[in-house]
N, C-alpha and C. Protein backbone atom coordinates (compact mmCIF):
# COMPACT_ATOMS: atom_id res chain seq x y z
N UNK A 1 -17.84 -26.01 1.53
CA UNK A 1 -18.32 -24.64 1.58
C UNK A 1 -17.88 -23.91 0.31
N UNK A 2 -19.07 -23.21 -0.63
CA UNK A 2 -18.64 -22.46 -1.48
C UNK A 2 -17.90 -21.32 -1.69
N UNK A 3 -17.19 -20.78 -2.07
CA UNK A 3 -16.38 -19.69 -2.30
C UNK A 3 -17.30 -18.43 -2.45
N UNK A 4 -17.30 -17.24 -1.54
CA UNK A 4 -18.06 -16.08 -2.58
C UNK A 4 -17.24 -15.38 -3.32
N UNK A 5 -17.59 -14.92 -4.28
CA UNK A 5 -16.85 -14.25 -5.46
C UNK A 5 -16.90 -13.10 -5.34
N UNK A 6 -16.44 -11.63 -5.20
CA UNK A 6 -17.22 -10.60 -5.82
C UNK A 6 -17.87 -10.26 -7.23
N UNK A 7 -18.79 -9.52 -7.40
CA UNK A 7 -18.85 -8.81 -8.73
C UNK A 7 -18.19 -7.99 -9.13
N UNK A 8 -18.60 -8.41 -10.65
CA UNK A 8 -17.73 -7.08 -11.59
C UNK A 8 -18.34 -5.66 -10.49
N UNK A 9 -17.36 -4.80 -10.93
CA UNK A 9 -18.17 -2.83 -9.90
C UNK A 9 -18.03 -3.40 -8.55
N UNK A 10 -17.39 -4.57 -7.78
CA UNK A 10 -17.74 -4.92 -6.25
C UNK A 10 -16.56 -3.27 -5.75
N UNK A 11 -17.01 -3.02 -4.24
CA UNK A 11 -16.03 -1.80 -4.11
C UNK A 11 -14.56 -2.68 -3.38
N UNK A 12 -13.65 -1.83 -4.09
CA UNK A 12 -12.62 -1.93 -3.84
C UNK A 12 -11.68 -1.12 -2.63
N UNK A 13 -11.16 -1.95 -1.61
CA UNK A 13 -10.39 -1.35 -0.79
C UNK A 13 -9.05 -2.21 -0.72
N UNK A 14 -8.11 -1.04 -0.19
CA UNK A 14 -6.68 -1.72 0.53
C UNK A 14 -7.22 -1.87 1.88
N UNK A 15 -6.53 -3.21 2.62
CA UNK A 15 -6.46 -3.95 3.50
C UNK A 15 -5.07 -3.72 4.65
N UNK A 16 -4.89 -3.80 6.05
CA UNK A 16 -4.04 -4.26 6.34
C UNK A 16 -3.42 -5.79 6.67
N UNK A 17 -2.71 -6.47 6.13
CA UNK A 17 -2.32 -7.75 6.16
C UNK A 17 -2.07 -8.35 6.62
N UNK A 18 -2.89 -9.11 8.13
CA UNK A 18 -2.61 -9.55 9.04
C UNK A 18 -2.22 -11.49 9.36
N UNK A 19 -2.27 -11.74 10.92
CA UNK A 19 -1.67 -12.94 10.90
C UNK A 19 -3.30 -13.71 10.14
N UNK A 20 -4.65 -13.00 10.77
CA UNK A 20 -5.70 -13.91 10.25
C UNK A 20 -6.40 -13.66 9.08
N UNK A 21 -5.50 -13.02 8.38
CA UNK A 21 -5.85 -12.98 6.14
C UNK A 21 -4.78 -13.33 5.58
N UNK A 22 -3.73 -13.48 6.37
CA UNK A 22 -2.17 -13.83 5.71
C UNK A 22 -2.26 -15.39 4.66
N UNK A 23 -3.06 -15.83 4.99
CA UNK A 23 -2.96 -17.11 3.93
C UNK A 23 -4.24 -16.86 2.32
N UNK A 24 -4.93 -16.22 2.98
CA UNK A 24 -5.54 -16.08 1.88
C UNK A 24 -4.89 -15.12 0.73
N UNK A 25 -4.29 -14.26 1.01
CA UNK A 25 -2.67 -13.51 0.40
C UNK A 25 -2.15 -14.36 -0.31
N UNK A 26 -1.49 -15.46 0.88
CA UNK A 26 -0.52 -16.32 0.15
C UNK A 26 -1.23 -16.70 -1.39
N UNK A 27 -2.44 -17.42 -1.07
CA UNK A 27 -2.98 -18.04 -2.32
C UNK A 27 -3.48 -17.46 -3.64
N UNK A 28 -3.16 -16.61 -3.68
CA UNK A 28 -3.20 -15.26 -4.94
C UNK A 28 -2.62 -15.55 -5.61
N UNK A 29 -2.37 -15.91 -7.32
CA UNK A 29 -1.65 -16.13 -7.95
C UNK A 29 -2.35 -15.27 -9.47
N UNK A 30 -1.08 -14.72 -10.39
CA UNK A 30 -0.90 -14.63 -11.22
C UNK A 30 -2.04 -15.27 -12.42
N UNK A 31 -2.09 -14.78 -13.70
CA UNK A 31 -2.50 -15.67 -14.35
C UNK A 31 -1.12 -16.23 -15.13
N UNK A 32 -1.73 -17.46 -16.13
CA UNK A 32 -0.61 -18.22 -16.49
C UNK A 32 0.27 -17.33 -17.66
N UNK A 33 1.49 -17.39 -17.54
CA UNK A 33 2.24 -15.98 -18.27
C UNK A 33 2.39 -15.03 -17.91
N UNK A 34 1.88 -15.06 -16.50
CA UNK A 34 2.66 -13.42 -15.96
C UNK A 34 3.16 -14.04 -14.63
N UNK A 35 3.75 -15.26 -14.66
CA UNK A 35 4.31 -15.76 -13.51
C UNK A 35 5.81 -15.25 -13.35
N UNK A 36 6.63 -14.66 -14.33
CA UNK A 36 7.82 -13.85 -14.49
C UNK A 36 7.51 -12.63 -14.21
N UNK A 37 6.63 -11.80 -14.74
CA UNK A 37 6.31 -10.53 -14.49
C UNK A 37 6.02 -9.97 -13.26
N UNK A 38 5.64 -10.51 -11.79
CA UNK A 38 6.02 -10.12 -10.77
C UNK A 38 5.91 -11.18 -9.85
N UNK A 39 6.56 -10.98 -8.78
CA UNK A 39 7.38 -11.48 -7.43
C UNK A 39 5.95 -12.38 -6.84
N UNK A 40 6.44 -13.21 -6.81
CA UNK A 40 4.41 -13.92 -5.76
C UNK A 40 4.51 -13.10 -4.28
N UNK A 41 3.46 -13.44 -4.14
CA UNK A 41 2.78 -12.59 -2.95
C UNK A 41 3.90 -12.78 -1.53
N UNK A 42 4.49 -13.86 -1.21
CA UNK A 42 4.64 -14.62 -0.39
C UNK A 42 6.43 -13.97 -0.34
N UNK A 43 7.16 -13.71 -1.25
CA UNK A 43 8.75 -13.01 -1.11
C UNK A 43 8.14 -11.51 -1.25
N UNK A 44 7.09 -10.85 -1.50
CA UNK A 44 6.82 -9.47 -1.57
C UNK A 44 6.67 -8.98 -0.42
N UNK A 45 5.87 -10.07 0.55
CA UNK A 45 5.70 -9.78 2.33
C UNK A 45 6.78 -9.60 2.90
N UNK A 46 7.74 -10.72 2.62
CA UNK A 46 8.85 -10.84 2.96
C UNK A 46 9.56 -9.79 2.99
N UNK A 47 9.44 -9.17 1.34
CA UNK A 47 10.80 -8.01 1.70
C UNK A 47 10.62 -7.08 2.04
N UNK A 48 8.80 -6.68 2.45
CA UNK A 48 8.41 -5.50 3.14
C UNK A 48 8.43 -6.01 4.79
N UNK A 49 8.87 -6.98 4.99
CA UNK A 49 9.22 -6.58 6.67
C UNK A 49 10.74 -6.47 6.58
N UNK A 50 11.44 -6.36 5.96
CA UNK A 50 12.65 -5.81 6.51
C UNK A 50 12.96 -4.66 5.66
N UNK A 51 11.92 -4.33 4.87
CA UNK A 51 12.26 -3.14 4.57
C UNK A 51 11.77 -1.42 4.84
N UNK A 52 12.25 -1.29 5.42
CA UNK A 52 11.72 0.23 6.30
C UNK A 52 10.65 1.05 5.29
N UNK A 53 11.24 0.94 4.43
CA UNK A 53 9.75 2.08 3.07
C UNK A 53 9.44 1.22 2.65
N UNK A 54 9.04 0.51 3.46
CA UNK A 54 7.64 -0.39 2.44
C UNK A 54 6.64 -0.11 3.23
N UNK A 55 5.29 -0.29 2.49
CA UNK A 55 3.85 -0.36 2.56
C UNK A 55 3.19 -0.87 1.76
N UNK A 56 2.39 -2.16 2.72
CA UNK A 56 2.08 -2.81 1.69
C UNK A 56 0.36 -3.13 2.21
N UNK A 57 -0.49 -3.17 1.04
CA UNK A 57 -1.75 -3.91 1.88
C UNK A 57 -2.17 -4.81 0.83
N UNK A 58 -3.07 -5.72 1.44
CA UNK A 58 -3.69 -6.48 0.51
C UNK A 58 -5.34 -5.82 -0.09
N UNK A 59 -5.09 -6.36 -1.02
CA UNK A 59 -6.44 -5.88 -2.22
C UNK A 59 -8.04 -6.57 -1.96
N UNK A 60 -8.99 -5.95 -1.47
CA UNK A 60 -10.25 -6.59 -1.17
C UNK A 60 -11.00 -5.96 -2.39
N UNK A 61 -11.94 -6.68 -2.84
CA UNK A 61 -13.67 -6.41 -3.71
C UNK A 61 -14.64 -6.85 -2.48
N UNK A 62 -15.11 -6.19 -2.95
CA UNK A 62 -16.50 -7.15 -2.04
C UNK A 62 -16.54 -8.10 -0.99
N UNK A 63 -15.42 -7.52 -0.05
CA UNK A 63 -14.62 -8.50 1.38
C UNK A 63 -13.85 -9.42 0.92
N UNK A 64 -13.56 -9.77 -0.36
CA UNK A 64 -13.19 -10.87 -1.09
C UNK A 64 -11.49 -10.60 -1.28
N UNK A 65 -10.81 -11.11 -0.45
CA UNK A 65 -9.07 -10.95 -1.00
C UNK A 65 -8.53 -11.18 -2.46
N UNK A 66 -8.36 -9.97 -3.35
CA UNK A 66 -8.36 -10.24 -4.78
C UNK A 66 -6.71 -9.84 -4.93
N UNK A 67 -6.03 -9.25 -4.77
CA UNK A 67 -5.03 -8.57 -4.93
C UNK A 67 -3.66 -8.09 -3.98
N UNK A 68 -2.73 -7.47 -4.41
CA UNK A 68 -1.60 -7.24 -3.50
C UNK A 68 -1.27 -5.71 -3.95
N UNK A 69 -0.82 -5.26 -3.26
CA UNK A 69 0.39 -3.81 -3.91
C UNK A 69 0.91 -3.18 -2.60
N UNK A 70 1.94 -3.20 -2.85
CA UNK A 70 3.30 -2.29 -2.27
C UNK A 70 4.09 -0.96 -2.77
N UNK A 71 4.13 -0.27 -1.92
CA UNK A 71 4.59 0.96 -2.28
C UNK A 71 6.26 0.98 -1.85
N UNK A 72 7.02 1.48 -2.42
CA UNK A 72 8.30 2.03 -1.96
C UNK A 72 8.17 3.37 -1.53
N UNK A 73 8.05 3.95 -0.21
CA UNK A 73 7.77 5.13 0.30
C UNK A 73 8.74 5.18 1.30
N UNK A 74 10.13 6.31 0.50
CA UNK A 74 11.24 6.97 1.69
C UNK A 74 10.51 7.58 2.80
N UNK A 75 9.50 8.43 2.41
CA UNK A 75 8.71 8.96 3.78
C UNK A 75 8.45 8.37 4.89
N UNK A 76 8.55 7.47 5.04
CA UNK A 76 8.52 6.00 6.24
C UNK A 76 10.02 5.79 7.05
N UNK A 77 10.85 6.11 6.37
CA UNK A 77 12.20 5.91 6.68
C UNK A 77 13.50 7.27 6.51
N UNK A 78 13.39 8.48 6.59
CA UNK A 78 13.70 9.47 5.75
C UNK A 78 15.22 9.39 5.80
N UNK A 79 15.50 9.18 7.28
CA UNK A 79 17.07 9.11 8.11
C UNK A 79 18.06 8.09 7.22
N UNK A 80 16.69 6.73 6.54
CA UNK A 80 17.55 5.25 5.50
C UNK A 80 17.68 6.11 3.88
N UNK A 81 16.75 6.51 4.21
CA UNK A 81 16.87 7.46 2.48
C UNK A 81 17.93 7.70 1.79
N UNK A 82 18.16 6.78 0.24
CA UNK A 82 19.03 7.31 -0.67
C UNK A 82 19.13 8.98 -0.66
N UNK A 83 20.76 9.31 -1.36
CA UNK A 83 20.77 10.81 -0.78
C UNK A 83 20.08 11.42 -2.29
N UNK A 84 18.65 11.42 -2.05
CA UNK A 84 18.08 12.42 -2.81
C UNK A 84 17.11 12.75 -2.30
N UNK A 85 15.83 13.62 -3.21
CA UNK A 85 14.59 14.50 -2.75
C UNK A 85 13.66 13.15 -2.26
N UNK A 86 13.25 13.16 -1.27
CA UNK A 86 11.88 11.90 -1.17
C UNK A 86 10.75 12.91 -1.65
N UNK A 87 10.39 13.15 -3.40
CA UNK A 87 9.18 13.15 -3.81
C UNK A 87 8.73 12.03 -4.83
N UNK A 88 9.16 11.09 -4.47
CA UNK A 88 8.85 10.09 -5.26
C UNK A 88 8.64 8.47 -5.00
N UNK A 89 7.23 8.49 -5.04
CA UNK A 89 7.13 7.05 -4.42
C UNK A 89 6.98 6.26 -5.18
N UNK A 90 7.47 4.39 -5.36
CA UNK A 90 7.18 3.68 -6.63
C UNK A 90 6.33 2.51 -6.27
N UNK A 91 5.93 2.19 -7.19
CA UNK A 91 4.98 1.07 -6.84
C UNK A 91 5.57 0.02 -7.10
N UNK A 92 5.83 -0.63 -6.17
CA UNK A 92 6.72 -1.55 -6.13
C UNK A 92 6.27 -3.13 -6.38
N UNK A 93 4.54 -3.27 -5.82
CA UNK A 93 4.85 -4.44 -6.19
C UNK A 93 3.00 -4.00 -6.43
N UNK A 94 2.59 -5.29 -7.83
CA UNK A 94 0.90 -4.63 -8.01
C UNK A 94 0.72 -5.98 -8.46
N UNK A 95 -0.45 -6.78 -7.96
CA UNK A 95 -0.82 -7.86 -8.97
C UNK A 95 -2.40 -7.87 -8.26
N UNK A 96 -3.33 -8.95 -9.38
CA UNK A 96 -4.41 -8.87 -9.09
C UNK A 96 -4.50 -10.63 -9.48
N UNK A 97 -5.32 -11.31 -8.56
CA UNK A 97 -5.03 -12.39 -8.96
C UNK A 97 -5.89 -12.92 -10.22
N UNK A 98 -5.72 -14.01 -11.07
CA UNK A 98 -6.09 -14.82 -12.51
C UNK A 98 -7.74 -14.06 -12.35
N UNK A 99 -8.24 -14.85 -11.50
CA UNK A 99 -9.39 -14.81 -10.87
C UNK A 99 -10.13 -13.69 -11.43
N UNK A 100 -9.47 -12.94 -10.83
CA UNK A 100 -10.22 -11.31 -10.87
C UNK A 100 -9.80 -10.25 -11.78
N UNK A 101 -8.81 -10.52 -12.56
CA UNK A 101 -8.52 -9.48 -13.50
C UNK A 101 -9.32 -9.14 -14.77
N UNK A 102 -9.43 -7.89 -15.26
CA UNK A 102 -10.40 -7.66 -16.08
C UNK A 102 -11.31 -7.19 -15.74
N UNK A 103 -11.98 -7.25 -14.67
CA UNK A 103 -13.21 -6.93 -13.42
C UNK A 103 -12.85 -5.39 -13.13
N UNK A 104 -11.73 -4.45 -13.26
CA UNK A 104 -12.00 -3.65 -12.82
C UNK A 104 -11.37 -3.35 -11.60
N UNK A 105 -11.03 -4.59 -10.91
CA UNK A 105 -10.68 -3.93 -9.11
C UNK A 105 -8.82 -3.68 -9.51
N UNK A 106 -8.39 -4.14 -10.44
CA UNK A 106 -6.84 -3.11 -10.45
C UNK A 106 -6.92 -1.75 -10.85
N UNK A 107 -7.67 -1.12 -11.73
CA UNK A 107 -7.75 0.25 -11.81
C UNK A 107 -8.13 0.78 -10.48
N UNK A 108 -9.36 0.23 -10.07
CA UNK A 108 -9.40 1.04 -8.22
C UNK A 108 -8.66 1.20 -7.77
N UNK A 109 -7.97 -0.70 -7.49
CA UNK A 109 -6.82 -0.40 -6.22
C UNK A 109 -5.76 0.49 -6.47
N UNK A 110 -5.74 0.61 -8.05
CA UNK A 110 -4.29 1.62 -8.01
C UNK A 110 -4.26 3.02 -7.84
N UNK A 111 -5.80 3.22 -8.56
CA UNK A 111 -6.50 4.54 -7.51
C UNK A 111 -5.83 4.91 -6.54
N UNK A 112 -6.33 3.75 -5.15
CA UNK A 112 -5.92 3.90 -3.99
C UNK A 112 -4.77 4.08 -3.96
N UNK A 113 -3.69 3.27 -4.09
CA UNK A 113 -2.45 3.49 -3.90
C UNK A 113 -1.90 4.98 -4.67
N UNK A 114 -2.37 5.22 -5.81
CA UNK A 114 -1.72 6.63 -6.04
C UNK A 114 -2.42 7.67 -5.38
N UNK A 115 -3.61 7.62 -4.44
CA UNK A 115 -3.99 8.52 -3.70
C UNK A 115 -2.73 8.58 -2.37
N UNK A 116 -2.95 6.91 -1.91
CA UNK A 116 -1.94 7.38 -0.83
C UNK A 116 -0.64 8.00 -1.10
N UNK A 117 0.04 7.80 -2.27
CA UNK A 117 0.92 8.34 -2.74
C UNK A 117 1.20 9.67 -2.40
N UNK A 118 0.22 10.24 -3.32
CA UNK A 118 -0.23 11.61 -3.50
C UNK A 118 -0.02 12.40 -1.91
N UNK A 119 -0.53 11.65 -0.83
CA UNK A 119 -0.59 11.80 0.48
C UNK A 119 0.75 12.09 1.50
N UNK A 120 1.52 11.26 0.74
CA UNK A 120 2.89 10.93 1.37
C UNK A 120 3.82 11.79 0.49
N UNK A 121 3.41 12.49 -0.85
CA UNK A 121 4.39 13.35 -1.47
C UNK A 121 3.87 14.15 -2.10
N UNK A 122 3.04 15.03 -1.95
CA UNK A 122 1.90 15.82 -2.70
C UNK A 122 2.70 17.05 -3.65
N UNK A 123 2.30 16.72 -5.06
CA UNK A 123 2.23 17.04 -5.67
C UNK A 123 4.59 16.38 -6.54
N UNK A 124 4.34 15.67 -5.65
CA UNK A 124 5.36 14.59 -6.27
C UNK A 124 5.35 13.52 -7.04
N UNK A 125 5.87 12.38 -7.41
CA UNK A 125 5.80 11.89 -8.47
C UNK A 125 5.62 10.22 -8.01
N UNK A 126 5.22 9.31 -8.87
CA UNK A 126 5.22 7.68 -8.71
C UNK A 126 5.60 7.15 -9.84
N UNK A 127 6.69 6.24 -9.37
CA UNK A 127 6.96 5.46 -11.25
C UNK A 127 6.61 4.46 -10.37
N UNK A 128 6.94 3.26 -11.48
CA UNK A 128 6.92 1.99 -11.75
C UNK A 128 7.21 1.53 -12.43
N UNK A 129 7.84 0.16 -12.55
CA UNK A 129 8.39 -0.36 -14.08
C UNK A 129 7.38 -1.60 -14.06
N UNK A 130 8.07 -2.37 -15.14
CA UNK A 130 7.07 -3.47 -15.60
C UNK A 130 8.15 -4.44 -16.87
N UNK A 131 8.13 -5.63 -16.25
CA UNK A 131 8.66 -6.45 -17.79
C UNK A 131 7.59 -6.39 -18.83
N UNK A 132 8.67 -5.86 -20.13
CA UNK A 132 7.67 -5.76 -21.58
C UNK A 132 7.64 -7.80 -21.69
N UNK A 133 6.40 -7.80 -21.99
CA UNK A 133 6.60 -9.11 -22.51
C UNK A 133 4.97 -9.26 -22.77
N UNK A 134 4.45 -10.13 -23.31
CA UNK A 134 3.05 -10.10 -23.07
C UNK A 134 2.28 -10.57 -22.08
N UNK A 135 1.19 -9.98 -22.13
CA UNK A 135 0.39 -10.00 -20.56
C UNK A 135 0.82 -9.30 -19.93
N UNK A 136 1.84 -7.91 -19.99
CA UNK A 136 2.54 -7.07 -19.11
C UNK A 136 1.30 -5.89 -18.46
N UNK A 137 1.73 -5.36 -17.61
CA UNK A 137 1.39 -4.65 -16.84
C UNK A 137 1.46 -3.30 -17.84
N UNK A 138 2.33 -2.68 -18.68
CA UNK A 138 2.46 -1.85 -19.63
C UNK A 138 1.60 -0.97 -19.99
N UNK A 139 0.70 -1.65 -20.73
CA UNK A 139 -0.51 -0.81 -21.56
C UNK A 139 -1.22 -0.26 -20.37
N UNK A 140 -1.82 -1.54 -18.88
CA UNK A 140 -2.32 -1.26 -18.08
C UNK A 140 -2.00 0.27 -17.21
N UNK A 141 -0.76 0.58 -16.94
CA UNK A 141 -0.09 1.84 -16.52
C UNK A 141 -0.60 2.86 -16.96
N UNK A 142 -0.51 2.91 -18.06
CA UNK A 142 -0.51 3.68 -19.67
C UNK A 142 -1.70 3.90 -19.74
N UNK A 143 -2.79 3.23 -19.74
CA UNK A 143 -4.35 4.18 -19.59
C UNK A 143 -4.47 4.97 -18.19
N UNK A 144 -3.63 4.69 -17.40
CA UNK A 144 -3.77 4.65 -16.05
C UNK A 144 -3.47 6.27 -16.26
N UNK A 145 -2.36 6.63 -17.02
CA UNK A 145 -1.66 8.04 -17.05
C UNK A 145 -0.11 7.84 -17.01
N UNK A 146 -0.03 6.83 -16.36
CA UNK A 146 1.74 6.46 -16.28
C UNK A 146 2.36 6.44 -18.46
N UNK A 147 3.43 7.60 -17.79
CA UNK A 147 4.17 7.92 -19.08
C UNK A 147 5.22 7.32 -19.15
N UNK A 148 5.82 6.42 -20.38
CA UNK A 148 7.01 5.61 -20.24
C UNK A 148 8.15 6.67 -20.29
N UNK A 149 9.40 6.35 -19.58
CA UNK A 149 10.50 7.62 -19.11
C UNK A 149 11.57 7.30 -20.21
N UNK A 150 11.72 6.32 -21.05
CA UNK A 150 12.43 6.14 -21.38
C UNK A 150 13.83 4.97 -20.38
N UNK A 151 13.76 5.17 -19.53
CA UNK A 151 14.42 4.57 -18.75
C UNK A 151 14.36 3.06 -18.00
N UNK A 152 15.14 2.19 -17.89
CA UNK A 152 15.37 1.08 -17.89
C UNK A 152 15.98 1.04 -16.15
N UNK A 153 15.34 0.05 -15.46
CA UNK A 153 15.15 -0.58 -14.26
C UNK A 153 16.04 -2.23 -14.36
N UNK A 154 17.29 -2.32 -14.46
CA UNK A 154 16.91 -3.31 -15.18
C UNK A 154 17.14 -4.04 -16.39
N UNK A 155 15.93 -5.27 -16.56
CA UNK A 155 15.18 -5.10 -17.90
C UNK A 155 14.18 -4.79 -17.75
N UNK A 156 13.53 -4.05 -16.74
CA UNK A 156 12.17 -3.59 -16.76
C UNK A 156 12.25 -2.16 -16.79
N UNK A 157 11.19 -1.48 -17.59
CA UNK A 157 10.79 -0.11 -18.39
C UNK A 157 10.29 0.80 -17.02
N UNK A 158 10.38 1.59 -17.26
CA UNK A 158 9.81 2.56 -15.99
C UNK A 158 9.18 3.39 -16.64
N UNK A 159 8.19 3.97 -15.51
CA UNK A 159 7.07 4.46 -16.11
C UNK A 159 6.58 5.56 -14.88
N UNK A 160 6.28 7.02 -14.98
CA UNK A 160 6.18 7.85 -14.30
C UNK A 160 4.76 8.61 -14.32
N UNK A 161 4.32 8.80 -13.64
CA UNK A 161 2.87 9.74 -13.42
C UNK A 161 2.79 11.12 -12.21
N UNK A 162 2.87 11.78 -12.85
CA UNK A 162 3.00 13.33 -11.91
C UNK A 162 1.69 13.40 -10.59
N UNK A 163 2.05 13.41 -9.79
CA UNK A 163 0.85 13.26 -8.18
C UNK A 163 0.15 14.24 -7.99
């Protein structure tokens, strides 16, 4: 049985990640060289079930499972909350798999996710970091609106966008 693909422009939605799409998740991978640059799909699930501010869905085009992203959202957990302001949610985990990048469906999905953002802290803030290295996520942020803070995660750069 052949694979369907989406198209380039297919519409993009977040998913909830269940027991009967959970493998097609799993099989999402990176392209070659950004296998350091973030966590595979499969320890990202992981650390959003034991972690109270997480939210995570999987990335569809065109019914087609293309992608992952997770949010770090205190608003989920307020009582576990580091002792500061919860206006700030991070994007904790973003990949789009080999497959599909370039196409367009990571600018959507991140759309989405900084809408829900926006939702959960309105008129609050979202960083994210990213290893500099090539093939990074970086530049991608950076058209996005994400402003580098100067600040270090790390060895990964953080990067902030006003909600």
């Amino acid at each position: 049985m052949e694979e369907t693909l989406p198209e380039r422009g297919a519409l993009v939605a977040l998913q909830e990640i269940t027991n009967d799409n959970l493998r097609a998740y799993l099989k999402l991978k990176v392209a070659p060289g950004q296998e350091n640059l973030v966590a595979p799909n499969a320890v990202s699930i992981a650390q959003a079930h034991f972690s109270a501010q997480a939210w995570f869905r999987g990335v569809i085009a065109g019914g087609v499972p293309v992608g992952f992203g997770m949010l770090d959202d205190w608003t989920l957990a307020p009582e576990r909350a580091p002792q500061r302001p919860i206006d700030t949610v991070w994007l904790w985990r973003f990949m789009i798999d080999e497959r599909f990048q370039s196409l367009g469906f990571g600018r959507q999905a991140l759309r989405l996710l900084v809408e829900r953002a926006r939702e959960r802290v309105p008129g609050g803030w979202m960083r994210t970091s990213y290893v500099p290295a090539d093939n990074c996520a970086g530049p991608f942020y950076a058209a996005f609106g994400f402003e580098d803070t100067g600040e270090l995660d790390g060895e990964e750069r953080v990067m902030l966008l006003k909600l």
